[in-house]
Protein backbone atom coordinates (compact mmCIF):
# COMPACT_ATOMS: atom_id res chain seq x y z
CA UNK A 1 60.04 56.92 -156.14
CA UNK A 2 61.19 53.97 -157.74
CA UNK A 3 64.38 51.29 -157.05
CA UNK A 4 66.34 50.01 -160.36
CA UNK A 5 66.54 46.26 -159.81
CA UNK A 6 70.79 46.68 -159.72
CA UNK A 7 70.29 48.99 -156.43
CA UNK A 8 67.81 46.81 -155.00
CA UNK A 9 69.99 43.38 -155.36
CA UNK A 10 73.01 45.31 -154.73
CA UNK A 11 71.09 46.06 -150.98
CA UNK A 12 69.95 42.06 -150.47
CA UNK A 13 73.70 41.20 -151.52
CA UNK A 14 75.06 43.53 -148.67
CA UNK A 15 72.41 42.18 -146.23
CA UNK A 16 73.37 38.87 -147.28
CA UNK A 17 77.17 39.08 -146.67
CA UNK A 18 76.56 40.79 -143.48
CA UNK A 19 74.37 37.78 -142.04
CA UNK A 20 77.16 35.69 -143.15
CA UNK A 21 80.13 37.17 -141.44
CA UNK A 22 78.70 37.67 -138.17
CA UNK A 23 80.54 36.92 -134.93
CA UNK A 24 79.82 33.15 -134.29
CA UNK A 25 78.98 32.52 -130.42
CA UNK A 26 81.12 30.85 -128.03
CA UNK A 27 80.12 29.31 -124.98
CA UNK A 28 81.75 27.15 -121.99
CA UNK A 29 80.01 24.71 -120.11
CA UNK A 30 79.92 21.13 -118.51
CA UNK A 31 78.98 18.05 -120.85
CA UNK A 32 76.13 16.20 -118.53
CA UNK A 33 75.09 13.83 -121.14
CA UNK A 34 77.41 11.41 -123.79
CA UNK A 35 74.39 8.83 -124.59
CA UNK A 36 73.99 9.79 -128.06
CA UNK A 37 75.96 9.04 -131.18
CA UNK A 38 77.91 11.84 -132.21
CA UNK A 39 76.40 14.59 -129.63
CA UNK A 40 76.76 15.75 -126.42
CA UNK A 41 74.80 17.78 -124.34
CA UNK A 42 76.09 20.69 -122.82
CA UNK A 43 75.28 23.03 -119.65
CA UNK A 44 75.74 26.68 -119.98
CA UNK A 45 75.77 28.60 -116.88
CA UNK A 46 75.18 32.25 -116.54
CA UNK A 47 74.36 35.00 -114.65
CA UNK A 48 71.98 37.57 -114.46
CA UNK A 49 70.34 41.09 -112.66
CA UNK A 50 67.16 41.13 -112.09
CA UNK A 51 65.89 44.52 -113.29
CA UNK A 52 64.31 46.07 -110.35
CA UNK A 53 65.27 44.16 -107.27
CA UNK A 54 69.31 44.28 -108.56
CA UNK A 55 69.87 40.88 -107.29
CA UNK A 56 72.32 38.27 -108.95
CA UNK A 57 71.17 35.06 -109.77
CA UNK A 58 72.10 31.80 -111.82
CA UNK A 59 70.82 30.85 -114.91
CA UNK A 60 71.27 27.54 -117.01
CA UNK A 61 70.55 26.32 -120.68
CA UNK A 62 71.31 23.06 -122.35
CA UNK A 63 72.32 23.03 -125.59
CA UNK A 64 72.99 19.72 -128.07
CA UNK A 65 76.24 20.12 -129.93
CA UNK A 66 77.98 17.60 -132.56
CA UNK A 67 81.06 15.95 -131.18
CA UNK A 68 82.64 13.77 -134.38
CA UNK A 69 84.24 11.73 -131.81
CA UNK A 70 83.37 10.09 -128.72
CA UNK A 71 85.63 12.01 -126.88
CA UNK A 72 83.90 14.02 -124.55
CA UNK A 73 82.92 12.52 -121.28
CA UNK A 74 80.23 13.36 -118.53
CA UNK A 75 82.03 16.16 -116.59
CA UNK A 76 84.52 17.74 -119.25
CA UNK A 77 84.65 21.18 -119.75
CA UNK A 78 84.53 22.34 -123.05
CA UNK A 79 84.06 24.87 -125.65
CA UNK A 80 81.31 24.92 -127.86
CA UNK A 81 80.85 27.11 -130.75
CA UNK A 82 77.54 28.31 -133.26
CA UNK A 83 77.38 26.94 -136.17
CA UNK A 84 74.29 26.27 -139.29
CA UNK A 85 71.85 23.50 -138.14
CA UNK A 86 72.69 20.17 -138.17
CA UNK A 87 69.76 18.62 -137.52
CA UNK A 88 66.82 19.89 -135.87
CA UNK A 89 67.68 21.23 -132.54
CA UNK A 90 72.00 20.98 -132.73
CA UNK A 91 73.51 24.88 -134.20
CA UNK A 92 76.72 23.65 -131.73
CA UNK A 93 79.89 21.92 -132.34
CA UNK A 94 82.39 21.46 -129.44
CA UNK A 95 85.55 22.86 -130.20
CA UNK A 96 87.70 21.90 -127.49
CA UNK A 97 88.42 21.00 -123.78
CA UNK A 98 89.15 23.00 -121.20
């Protein structure tokens, strides 16, 4: 069986688009760190089951997100959201406070 090349880049182009309009994620969480120039870093807690034993627990993760401004203070709440990499370990911009 073979694929004419218009069929076969008309299924990468549909691929494609579909990578780029996918849901971005949103997360809330605490800033716990302002010391560097345009980024903050940011808690997220979260919850979880263990599988077997059906017990809740807490989980965190800290992720680096760009803040243009040196708004954002040790303590805020805020909104971060996904976004392509800015550098090599910040995919978050903060998008408000809470």
């Amino acid at each position: 069986m073979t694929i004419d090349k218009r069929h076969y880049w008309s299924i990468v182009n549909r691929q494609m688009l579909i990578v780029n309009f996918m849901a971005k994620k949103k997360l809330q969480g605490m800033v716990v760190s302002d010391k560097m120039q345009k980024t903050v870093v940011v808690k997220v807690e979260s919850i979880k089951e263990h599988p077997k034993y059906k017990r809740r627990f807490k989980t965190h993760k800290k992720y680096k997100a760009h803040a243009e401004n040196q708004e954002y203070k040790v303590g805020d709440k805020v909104v971060i959201e996904e976004t392509a990499p800015i550098s090599k370990d910040k995919h978050f911009k903060v998008i408000s406070k809470i």
